[in-house]
PDB file of N, CA and C in Angstrom:
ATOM      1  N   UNK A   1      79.891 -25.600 -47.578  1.00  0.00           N
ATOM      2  CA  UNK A   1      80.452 -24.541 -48.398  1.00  0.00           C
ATOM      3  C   UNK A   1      79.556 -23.308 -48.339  1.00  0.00           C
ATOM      4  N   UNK A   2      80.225 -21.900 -48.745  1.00  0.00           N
ATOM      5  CA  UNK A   2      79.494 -21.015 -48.305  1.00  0.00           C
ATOM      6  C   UNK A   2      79.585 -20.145 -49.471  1.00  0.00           C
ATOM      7  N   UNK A   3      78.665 -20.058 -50.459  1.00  0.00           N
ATOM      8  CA  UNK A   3      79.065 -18.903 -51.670  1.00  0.00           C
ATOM      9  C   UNK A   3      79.199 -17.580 -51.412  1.00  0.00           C
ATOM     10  N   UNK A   4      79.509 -17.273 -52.357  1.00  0.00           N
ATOM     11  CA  UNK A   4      80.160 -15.646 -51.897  1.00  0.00           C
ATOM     12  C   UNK A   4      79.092 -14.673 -51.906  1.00  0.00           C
ATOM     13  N   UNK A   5      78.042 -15.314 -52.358  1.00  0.00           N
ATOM     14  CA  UNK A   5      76.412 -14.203 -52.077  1.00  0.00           C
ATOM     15  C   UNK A   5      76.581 -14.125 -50.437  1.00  0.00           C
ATOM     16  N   UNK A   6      76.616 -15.100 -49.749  1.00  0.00           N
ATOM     17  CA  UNK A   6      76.508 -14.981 -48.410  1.00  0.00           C
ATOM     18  C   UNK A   6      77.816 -14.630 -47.975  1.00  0.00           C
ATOM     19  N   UNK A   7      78.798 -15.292 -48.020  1.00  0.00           N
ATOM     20  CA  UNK A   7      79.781 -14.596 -47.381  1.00  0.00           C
ATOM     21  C   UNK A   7      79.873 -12.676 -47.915  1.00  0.00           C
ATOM     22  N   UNK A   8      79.715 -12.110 -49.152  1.00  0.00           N
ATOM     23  CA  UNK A   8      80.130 -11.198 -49.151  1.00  0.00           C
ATOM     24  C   UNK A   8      79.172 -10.050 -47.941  1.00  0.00           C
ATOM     25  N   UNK A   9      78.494 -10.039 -47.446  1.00  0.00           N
ATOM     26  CA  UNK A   9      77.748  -8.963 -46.687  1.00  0.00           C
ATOM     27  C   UNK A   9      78.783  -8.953 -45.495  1.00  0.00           C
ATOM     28  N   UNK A  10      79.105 -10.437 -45.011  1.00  0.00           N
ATOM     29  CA  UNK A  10      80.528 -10.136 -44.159  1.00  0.00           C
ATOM     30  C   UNK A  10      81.596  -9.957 -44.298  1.00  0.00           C
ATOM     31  N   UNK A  11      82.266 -10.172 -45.194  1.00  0.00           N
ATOM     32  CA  UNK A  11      83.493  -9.423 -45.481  1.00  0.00           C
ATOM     33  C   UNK A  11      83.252  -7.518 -45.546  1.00  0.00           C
ATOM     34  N   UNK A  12      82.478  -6.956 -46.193  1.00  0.00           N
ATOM     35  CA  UNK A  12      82.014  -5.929 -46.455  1.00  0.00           C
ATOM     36  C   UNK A  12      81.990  -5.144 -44.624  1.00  0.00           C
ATOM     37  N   UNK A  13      81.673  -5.806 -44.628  1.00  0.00           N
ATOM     38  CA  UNK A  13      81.337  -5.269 -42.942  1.00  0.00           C
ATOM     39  C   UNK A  13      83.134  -4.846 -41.995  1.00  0.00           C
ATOM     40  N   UNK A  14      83.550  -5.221 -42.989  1.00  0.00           N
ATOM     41  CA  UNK A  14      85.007  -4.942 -42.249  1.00  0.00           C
ATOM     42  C   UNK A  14      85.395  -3.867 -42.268  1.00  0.00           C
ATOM     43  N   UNK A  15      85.308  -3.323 -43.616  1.00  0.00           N
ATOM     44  CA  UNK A  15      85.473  -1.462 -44.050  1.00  0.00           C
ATOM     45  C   UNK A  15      86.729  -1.806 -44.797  1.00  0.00           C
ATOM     46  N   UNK A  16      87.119  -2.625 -45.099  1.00  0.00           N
ATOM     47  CA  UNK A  16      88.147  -2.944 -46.005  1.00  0.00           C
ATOM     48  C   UNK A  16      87.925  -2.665 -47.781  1.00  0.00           C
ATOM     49  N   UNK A  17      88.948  -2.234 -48.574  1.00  0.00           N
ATOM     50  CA  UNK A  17      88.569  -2.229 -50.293  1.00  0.00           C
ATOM     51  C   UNK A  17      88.547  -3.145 -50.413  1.00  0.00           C
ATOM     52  N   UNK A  18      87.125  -2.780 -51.759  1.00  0.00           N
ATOM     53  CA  UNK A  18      86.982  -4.043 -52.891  1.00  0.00           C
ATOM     54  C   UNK A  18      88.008  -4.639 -52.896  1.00  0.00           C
ATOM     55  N   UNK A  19      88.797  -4.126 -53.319  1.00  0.00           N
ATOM     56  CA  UNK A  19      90.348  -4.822 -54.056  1.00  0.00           C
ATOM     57  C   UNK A  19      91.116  -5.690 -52.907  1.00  0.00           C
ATOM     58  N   UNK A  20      91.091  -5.240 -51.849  1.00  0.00           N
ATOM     59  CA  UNK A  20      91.520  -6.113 -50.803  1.00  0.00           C
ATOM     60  C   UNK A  20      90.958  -7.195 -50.863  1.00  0.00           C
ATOM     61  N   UNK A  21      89.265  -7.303 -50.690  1.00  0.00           N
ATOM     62  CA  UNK A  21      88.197  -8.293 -50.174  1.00  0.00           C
ATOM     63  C   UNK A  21      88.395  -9.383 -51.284  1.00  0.00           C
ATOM     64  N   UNK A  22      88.614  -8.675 -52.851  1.00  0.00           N
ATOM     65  CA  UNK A  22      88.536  -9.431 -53.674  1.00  0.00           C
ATOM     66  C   UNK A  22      90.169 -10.174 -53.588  1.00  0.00           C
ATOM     67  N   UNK A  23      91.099  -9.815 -53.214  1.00  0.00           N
ATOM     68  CA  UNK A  23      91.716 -10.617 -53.492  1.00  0.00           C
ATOM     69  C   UNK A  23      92.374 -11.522 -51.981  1.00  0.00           C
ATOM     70  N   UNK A  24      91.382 -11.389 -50.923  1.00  0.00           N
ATOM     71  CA  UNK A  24      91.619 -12.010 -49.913  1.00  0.00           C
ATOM     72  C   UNK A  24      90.702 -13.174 -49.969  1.00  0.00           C
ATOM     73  N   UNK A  25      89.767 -12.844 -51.295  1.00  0.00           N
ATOM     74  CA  UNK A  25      88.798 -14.112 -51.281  1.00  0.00           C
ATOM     75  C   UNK A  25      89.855 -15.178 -52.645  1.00  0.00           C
ATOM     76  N   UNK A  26      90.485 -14.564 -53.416  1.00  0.00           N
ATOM     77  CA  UNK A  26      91.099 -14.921 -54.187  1.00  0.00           C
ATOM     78  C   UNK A  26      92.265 -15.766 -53.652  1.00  0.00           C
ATOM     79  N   UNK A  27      92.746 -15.564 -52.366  1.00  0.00           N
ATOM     80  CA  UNK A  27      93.613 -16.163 -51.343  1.00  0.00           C
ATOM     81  C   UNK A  27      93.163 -17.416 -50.868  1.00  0.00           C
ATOM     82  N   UNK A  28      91.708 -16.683 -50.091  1.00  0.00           N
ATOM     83  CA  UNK A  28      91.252 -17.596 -49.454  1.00  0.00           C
ATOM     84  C   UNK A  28      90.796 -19.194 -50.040  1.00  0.00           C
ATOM     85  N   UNK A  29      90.104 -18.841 -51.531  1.00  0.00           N
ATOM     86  CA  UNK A  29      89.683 -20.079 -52.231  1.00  0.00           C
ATOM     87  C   UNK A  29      90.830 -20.669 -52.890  1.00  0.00           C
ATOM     88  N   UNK A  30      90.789 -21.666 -52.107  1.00  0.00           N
ATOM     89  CA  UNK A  30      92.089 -22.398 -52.323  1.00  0.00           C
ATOM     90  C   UNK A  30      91.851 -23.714 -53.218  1.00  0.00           C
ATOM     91  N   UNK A  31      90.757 -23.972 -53.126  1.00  0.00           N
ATOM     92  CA  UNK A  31      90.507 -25.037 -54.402  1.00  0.00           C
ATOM     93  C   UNK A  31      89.535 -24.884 -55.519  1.00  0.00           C
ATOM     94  N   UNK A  32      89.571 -23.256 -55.688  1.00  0.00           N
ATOM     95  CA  UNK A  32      88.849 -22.318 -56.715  1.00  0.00           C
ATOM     96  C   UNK A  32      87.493 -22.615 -57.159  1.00  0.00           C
ATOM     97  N   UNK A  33      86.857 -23.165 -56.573  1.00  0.00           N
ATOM     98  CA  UNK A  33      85.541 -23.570 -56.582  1.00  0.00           C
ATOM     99  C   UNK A  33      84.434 -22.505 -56.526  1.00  0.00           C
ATOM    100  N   UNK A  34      84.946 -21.536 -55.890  1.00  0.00           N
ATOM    101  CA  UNK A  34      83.647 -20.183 -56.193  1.00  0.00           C
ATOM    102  C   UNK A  34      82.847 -20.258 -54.846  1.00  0.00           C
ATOM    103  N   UNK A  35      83.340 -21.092 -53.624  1.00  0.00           N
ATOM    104  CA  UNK A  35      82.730 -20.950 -52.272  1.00  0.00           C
ATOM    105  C   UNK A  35      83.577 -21.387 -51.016  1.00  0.00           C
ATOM    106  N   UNK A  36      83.435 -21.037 -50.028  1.00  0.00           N
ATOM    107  CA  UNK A  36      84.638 -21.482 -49.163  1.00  0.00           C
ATOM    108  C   UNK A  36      83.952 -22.443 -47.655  1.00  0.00           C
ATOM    109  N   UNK A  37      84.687 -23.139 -48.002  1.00  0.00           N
ATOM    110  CA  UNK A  37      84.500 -24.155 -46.829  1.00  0.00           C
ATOM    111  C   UNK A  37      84.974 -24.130 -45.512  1.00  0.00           C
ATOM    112  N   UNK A  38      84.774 -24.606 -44.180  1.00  0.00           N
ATOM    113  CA  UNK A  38      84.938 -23.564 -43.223  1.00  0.00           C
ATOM    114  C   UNK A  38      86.308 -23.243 -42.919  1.00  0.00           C
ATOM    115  N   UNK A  39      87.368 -23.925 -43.516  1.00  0.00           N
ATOM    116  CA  UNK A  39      88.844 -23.781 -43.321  1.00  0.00           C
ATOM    117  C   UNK A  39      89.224 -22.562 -44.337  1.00  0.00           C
ATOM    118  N   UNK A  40      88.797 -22.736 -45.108  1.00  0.00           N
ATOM    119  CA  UNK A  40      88.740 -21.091 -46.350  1.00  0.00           C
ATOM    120  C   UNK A  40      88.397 -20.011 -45.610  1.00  0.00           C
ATOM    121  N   UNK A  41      86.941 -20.093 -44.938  1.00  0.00           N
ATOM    122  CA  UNK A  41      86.186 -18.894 -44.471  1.00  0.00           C
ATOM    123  C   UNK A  41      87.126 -18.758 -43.172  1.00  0.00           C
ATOM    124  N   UNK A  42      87.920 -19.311 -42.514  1.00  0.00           N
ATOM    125  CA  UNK A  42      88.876 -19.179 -41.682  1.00  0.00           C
ATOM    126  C   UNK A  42      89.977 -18.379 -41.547  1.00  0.00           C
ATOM    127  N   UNK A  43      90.447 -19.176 -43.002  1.00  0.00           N
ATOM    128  CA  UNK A  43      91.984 -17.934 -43.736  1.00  0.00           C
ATOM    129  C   UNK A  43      91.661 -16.968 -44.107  1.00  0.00           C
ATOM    130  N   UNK A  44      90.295 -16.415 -44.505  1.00  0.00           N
ATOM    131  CA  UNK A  44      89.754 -15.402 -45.242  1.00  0.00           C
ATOM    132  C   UNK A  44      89.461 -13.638 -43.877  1.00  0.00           C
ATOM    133  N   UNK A  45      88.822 -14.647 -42.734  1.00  0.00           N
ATOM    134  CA  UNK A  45      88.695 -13.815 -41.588  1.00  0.00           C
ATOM    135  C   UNK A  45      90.244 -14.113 -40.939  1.00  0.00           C
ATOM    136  N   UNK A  46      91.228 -14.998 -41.118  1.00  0.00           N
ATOM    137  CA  UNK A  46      92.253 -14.135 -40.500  1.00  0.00           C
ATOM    138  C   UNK A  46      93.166 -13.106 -41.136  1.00  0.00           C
ATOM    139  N   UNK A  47      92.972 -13.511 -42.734  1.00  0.00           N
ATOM    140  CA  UNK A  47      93.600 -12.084 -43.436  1.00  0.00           C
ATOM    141  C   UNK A  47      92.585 -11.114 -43.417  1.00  0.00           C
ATOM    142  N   UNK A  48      92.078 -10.732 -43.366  1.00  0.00           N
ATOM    143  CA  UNK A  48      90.964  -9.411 -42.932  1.00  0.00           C
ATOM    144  C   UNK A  48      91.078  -8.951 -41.828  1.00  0.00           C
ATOM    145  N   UNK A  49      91.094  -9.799 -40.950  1.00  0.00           N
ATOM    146  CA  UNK A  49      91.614  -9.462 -39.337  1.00  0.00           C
ATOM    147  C   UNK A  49      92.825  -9.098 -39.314  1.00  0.00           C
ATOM    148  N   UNK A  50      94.049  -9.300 -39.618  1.00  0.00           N
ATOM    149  CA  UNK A  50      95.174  -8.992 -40.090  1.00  0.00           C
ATOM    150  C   UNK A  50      95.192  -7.597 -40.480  1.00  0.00           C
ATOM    151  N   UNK A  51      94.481  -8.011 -41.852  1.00  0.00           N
ATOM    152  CA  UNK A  51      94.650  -6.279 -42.381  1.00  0.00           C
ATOM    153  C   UNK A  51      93.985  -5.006 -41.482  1.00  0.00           C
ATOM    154  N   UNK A  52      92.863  -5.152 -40.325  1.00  0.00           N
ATOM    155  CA  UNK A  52      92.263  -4.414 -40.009  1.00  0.00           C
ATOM    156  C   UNK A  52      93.213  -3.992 -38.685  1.00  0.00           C
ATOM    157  N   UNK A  53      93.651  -5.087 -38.111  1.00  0.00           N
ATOM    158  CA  UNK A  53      94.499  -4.581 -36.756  1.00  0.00           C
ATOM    159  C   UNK A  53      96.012  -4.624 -37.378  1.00  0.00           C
ATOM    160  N   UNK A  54      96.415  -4.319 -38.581  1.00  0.00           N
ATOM    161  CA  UNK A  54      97.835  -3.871 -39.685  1.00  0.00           C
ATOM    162  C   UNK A  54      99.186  -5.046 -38.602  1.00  0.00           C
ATOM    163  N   UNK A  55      98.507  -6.188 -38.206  1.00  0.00           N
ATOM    164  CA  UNK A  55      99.610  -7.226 -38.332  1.00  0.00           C
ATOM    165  C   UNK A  55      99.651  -7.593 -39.775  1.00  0.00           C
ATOM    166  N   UNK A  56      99.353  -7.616 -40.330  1.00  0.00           N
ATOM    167  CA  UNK A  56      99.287  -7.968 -41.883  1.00  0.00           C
ATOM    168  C   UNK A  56      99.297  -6.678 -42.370  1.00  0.00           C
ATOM    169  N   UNK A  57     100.294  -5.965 -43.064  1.00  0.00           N
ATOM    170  CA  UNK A  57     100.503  -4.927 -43.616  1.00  0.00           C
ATOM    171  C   UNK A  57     100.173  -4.973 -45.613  1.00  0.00           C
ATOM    172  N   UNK A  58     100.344  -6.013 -45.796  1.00  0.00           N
ATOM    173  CA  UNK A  58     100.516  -6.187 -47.165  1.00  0.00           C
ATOM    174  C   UNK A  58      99.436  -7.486 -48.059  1.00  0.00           C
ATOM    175  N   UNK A  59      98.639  -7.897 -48.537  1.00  0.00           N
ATOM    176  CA  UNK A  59      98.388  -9.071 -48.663  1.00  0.00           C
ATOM    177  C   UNK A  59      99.573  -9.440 -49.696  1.00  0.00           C
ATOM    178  N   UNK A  60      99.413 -10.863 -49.176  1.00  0.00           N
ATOM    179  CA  UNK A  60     100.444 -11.697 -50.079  1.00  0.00           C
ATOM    180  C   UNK A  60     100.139 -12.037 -51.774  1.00  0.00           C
ATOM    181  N   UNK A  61     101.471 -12.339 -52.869  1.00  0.00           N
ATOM    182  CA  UNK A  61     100.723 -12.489 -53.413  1.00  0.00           C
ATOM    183  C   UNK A  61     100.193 -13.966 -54.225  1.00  0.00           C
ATOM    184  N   UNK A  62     100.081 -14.862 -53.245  1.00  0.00           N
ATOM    185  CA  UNK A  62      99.963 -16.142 -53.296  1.00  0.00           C
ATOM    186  C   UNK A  62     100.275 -16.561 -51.781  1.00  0.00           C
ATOM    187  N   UNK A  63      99.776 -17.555 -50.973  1.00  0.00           N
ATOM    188  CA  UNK A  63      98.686 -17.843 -49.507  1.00  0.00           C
ATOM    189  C   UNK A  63      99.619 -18.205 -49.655  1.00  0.00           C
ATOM    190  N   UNK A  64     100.585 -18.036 -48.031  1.00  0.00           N
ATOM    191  CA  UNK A  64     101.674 -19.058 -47.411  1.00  0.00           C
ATOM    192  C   UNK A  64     101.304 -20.460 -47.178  1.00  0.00           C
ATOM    193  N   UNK A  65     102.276 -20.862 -47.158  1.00  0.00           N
ATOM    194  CA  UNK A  65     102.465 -22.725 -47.041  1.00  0.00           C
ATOM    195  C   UNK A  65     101.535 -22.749 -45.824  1.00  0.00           C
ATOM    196  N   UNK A  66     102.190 -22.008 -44.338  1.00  0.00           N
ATOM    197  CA  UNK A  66     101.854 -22.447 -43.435  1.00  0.00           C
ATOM    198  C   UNK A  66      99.875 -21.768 -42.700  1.00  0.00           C
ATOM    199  N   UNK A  67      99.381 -21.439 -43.918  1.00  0.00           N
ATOM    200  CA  UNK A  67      97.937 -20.664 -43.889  1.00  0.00           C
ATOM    201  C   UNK A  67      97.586 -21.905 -45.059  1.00  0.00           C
ATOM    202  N   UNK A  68      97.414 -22.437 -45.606  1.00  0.00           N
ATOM    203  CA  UNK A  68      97.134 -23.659 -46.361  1.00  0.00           C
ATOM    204  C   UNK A  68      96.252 -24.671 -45.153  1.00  0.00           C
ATOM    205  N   UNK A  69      95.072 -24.423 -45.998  1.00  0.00           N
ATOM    206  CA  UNK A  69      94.093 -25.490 -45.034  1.00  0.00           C
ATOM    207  C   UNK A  69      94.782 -27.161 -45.251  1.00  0.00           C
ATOM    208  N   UNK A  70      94.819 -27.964 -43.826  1.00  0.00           N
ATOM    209  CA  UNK A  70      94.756 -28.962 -43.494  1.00  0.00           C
ATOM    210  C   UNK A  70      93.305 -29.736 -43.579  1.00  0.00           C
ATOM    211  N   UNK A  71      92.833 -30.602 -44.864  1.00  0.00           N
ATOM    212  CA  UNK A  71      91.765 -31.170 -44.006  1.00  0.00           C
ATOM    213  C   UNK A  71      91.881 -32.801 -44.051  1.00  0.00           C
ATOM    214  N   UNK A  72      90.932 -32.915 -43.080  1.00  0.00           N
ATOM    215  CA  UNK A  72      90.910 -34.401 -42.223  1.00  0.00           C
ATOM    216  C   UNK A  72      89.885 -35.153 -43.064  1.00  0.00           C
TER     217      UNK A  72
END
């Protein structure tokens, strides 16, 4: 797991708003724990990536079914 002390210097690095970051981390933590595990930190860099190259125009407002970590 990766708390958000560390993850935030990379998200930041995107040039994306607070308000985005915060609620792409709000997306991303999917079992609200306050850190993301590497399938979180996954969904988190592909909605950021999304938003930066505007295939993702909008964030959602609740994580699609099919962006829902699988784990083993």
């Amino acid at each position: 797991k990766i708390p958000g002390t560390t993850v935030k210097p990379i998200f930041l690095k995107s040039g994306l708003s607070a308000d985005q970051l915060h609620k792409i981390w709000d997306l991303s933590d999917v079992d609200e724990d306050g850190a993301l595990d590497r399938y979180e930190f996954a969904i988190a860099m592909f909605l950021i990536h999304g938003m930066k190259s505007n295939t993702i125009r909008e964030l959602p407002e609740r994580l699609p079914a099919n962006l829902m970590p699988i784990r083993m």
